[in-house]
N, C-alpha and C. Protein backbone atom coordinates (compact mmCIF):
# COMPACT_ATOMS: atom_id res chain seq x y z
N UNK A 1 0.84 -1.19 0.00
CA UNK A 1 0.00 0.00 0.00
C UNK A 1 0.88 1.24 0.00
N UNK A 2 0.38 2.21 -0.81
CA UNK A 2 1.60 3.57 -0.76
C UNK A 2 0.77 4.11 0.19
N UNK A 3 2.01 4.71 1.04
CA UNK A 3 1.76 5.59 2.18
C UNK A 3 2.57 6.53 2.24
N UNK A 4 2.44 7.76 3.32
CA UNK A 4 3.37 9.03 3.78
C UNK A 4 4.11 8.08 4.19
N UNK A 5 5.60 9.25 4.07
CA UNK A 5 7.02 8.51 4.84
C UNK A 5 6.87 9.16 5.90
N UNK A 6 6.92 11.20 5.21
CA UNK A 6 6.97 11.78 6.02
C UNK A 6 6.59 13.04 5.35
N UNK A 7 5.81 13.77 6.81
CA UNK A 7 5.10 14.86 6.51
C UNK A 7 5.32 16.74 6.76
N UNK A 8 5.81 17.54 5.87
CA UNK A 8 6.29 18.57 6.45
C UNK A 8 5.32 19.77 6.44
N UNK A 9 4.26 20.01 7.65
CA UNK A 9 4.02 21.72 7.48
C UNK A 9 4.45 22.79 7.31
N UNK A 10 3.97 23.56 6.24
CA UNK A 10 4.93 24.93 6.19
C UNK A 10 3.77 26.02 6.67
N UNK A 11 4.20 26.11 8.22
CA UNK A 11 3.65 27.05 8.81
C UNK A 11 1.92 26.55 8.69
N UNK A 12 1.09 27.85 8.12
CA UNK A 12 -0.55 27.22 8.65
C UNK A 12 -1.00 27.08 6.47
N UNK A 13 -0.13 27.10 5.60
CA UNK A 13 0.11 27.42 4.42
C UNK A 13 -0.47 25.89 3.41
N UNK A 14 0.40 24.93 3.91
CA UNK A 14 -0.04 23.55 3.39
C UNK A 14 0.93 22.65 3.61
N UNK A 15 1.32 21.69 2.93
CA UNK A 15 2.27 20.73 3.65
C UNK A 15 2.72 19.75 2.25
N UNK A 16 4.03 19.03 2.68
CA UNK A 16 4.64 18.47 1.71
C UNK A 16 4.18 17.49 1.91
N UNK A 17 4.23 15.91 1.03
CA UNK A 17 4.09 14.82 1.70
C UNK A 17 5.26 13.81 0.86
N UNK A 18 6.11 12.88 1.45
CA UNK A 18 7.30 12.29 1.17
C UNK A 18 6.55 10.59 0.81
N UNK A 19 6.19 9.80 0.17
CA UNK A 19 5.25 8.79 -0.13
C UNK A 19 6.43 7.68 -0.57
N UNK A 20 5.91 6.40 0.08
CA UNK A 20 6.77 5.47 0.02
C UNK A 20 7.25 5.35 -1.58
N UNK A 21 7.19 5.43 -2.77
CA UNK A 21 7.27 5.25 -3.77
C UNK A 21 8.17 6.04 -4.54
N UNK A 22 8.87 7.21 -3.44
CA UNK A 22 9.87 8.72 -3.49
C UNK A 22 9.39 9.66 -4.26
N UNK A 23 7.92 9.56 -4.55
CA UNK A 23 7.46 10.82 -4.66
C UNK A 23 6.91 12.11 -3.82
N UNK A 24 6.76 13.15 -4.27
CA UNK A 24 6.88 14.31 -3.12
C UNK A 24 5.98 14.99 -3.57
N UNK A 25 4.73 15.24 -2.80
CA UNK A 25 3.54 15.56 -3.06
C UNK A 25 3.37 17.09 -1.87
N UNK A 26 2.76 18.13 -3.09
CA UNK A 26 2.76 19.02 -2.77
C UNK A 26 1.35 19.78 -2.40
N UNK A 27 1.16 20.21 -1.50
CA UNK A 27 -0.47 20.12 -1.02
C UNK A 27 -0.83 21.61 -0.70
N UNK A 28 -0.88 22.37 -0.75
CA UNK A 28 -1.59 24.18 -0.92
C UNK A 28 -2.59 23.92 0.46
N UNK A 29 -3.02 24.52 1.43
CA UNK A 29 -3.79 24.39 2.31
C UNK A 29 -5.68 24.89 1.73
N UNK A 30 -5.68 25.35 0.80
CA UNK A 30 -6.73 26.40 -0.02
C UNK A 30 -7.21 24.84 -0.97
N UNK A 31 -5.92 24.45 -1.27
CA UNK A 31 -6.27 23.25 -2.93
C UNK A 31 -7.16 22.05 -1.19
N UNK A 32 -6.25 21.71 -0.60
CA UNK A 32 -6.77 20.82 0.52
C UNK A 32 -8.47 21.51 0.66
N UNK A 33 -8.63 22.27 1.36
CA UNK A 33 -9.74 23.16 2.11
C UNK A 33 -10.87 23.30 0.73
N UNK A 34 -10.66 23.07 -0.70
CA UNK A 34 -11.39 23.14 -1.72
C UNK A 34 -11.58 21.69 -2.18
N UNK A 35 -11.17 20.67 -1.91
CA UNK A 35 -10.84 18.86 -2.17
C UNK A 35 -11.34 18.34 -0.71
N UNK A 36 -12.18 18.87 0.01
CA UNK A 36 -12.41 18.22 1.54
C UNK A 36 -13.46 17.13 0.91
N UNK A 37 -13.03 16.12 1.39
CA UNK A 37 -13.82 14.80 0.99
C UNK A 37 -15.07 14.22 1.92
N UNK A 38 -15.27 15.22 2.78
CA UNK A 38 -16.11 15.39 3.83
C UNK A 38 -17.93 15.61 2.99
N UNK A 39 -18.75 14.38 3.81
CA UNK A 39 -20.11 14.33 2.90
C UNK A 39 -20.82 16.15 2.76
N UNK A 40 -20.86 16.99 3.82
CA UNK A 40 -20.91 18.36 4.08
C UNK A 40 -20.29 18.99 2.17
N UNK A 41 -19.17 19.21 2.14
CA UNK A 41 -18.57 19.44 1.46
C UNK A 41 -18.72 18.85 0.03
N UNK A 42 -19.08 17.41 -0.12
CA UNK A 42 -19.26 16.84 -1.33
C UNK A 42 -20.75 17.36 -1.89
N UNK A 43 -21.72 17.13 -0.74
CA UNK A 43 -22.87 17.70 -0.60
C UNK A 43 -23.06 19.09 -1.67
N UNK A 44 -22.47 19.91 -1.14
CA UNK A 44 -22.33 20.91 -1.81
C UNK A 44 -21.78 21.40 -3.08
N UNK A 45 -20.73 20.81 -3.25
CA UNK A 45 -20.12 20.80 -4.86
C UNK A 45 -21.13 19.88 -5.57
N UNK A 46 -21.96 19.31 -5.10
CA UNK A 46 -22.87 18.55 -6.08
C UNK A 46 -24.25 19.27 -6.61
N UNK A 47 -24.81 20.03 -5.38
CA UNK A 47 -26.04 20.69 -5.63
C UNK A 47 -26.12 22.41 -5.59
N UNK A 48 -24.64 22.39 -6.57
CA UNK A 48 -24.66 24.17 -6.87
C UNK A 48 -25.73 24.26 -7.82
N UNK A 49 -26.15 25.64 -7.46
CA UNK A 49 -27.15 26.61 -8.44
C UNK A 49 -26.06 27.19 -8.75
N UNK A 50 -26.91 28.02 -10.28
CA UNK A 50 -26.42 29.05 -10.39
C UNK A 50 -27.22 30.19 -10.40
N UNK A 51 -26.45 31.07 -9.54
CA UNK A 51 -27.19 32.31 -9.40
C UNK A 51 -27.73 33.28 -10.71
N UNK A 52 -29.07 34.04 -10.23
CA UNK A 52 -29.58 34.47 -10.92
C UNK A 52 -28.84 36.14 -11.53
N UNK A 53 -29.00 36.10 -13.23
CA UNK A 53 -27.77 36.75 -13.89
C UNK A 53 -27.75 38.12 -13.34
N UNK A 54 -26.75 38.59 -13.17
CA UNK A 54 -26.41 39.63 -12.71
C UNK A 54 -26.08 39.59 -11.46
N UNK A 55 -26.22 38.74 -10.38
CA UNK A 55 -25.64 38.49 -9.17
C UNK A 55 -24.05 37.82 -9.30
N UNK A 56 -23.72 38.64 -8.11
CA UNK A 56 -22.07 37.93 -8.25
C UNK A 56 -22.02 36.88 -6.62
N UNK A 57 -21.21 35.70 -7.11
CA UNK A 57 -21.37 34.73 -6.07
C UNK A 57 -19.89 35.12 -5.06
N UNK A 58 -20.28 35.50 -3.57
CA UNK A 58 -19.04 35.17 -2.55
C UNK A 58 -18.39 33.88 -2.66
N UNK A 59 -16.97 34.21 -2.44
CA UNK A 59 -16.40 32.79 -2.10
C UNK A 59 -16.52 31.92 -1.76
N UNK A 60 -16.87 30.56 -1.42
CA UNK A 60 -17.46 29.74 -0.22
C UNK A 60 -16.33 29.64 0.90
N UNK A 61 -15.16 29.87 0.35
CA UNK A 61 -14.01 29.88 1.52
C UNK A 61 -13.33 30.97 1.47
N UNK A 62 -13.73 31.60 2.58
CA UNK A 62 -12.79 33.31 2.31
C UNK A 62 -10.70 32.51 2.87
N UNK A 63 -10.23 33.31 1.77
CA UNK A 63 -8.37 32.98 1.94
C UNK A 63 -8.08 32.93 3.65
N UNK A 64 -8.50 33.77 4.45
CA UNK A 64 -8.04 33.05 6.22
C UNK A 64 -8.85 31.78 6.24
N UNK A 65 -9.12 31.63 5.73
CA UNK A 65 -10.29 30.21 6.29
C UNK A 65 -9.94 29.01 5.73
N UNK A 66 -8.67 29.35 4.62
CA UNK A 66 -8.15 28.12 4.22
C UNK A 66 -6.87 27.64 5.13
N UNK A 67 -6.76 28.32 5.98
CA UNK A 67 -5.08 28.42 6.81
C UNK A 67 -5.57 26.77 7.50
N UNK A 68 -4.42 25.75 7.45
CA UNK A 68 -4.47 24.80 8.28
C UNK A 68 -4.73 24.89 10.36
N UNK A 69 -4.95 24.12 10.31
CA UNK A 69 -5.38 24.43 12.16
C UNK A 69 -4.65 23.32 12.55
N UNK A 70 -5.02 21.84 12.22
CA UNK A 70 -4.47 20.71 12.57
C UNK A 70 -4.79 19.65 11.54
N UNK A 71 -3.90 18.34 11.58
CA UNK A 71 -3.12 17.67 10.88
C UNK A 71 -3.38 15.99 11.93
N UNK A 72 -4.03 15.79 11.64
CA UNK A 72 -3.95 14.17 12.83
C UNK A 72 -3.60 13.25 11.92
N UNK A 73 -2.76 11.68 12.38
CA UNK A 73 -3.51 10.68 11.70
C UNK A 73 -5.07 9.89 12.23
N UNK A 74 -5.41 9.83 11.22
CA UNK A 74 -6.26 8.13 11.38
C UNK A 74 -6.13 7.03 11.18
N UNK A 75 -6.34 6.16 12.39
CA UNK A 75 -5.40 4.89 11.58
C UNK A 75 -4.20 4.81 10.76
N UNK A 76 -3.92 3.93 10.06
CA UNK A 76 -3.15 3.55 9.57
C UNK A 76 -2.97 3.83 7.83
N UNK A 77 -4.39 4.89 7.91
CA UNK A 77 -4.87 5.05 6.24
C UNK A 77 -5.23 6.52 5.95
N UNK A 78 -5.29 7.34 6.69
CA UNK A 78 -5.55 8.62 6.48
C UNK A 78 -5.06 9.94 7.16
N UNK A 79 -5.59 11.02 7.19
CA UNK A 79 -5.14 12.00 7.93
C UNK A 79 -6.62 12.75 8.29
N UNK A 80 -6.93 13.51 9.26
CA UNK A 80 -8.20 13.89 9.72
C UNK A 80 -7.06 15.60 9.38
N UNK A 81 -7.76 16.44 8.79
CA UNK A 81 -7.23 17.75 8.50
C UNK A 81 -8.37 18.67 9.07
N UNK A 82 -7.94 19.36 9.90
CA UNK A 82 -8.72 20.97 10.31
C UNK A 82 -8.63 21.77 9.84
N UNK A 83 -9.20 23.09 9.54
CA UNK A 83 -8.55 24.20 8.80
C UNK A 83 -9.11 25.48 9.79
N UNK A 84 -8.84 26.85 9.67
CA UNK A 84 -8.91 28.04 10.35
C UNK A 84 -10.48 28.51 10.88
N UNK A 85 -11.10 28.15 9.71
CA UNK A 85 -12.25 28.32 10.13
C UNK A 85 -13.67 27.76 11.16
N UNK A 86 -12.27 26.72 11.44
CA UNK A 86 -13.26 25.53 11.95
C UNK A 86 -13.87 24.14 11.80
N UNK A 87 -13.53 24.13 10.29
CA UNK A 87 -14.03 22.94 9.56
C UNK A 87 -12.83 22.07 9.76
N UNK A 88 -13.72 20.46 10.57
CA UNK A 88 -12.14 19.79 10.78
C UNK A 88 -12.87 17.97 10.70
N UNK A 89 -14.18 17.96 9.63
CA UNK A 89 -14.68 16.97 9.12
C UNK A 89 -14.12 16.08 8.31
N UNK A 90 -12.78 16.51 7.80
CA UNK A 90 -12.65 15.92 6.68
C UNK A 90 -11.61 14.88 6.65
N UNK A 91 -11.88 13.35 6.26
CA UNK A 91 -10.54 12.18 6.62
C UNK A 91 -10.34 12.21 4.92
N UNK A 92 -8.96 12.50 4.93
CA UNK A 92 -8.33 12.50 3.85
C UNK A 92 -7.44 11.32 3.53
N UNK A 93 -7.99 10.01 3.03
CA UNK A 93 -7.12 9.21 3.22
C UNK A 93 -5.97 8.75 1.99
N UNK A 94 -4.91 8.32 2.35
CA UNK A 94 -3.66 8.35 1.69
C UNK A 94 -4.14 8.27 -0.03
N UNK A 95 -4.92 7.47 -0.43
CA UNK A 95 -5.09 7.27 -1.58
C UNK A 95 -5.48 8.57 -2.17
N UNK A 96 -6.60 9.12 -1.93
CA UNK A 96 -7.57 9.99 -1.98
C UNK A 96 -6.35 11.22 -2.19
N UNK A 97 -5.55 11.85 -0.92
CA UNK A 97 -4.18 12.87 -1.12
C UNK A 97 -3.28 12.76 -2.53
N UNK A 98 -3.09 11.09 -2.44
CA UNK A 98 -2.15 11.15 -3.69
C UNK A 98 -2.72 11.42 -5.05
N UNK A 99 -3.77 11.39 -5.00
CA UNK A 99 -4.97 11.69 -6.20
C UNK A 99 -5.16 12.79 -6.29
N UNK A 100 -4.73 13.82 -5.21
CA UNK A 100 -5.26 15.14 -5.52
C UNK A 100 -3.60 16.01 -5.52
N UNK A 101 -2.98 15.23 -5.34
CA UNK A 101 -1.55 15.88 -5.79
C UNK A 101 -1.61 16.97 -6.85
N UNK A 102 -0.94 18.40 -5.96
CA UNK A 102 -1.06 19.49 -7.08
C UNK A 102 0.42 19.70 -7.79
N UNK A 103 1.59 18.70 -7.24
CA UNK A 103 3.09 19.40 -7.86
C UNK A 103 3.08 19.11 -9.62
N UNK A 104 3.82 19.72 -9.89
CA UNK A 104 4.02 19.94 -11.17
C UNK A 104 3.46 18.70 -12.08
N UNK A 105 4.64 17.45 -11.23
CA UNK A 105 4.74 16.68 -12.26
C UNK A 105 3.46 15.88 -12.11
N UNK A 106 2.61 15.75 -11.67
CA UNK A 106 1.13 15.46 -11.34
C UNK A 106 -0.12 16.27 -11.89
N UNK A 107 -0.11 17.21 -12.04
CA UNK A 107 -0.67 18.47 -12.50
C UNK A 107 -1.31 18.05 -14.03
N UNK A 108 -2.12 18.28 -14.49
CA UNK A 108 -2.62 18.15 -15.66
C UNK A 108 -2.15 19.21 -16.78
N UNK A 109 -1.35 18.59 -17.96
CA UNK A 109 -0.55 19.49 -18.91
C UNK A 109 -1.65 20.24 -19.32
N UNK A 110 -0.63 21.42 -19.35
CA UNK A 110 -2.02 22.75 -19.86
C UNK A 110 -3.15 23.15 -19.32
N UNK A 111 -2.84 22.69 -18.01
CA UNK A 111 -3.89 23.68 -17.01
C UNK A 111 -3.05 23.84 -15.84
């Protein structure tokens, strides 16, 4: 099973992750806080409207609210992630992280 080796926070910003396989996965605390795999959260990216024309839509996550808070494991398969605002629903488990890998070489060419 690929797993973290090892995990580095940078400050409340986002965090590296070192994965048995020597890849190095790069995680934005905002890209995390927008990928929460939490039913709340899925909930919602599923049953957007769109607002009526001429209205402009607020953020759903204002930029302080993406700042990390805390970082747990679960078990042997995930990580339970908090973020600034409070929201700390979300088990992010190893598979699921390496899937949402934002570094370069992971990144989808041309976007």
């Amino acid at each position: 099973m690929l797993k973290p080796i090892t995990l580095e926070k940078w400050d409340h910003q986002g965090i590296t992750i070192h994965w048995s396989d020597g890849h190095i996965g790069q995680y934005r605390s905002g890209w995390l806080r927008a990928h929460c795999p939490c039913a709340s959260c899925q909930e919602k990216a599923t049953t957007h409207v769109a607002p009526p024309t001429g209205l402009k839509l607020l953020p759903m996550v204002a930029p302080s609210s993406e700042q990390l808070a805390s970082l747990n494991p679960v078990g042997q398969y995930a990580y339970n992630i908090g973020f600034k605002d409070g929201h700390a629903t979300g088990i992010f488990t190893f598979a699921y992280l390496r899937s949402i890998c934002e570094c370069e070489a992971c990144r989808p060419k041309g976007g």
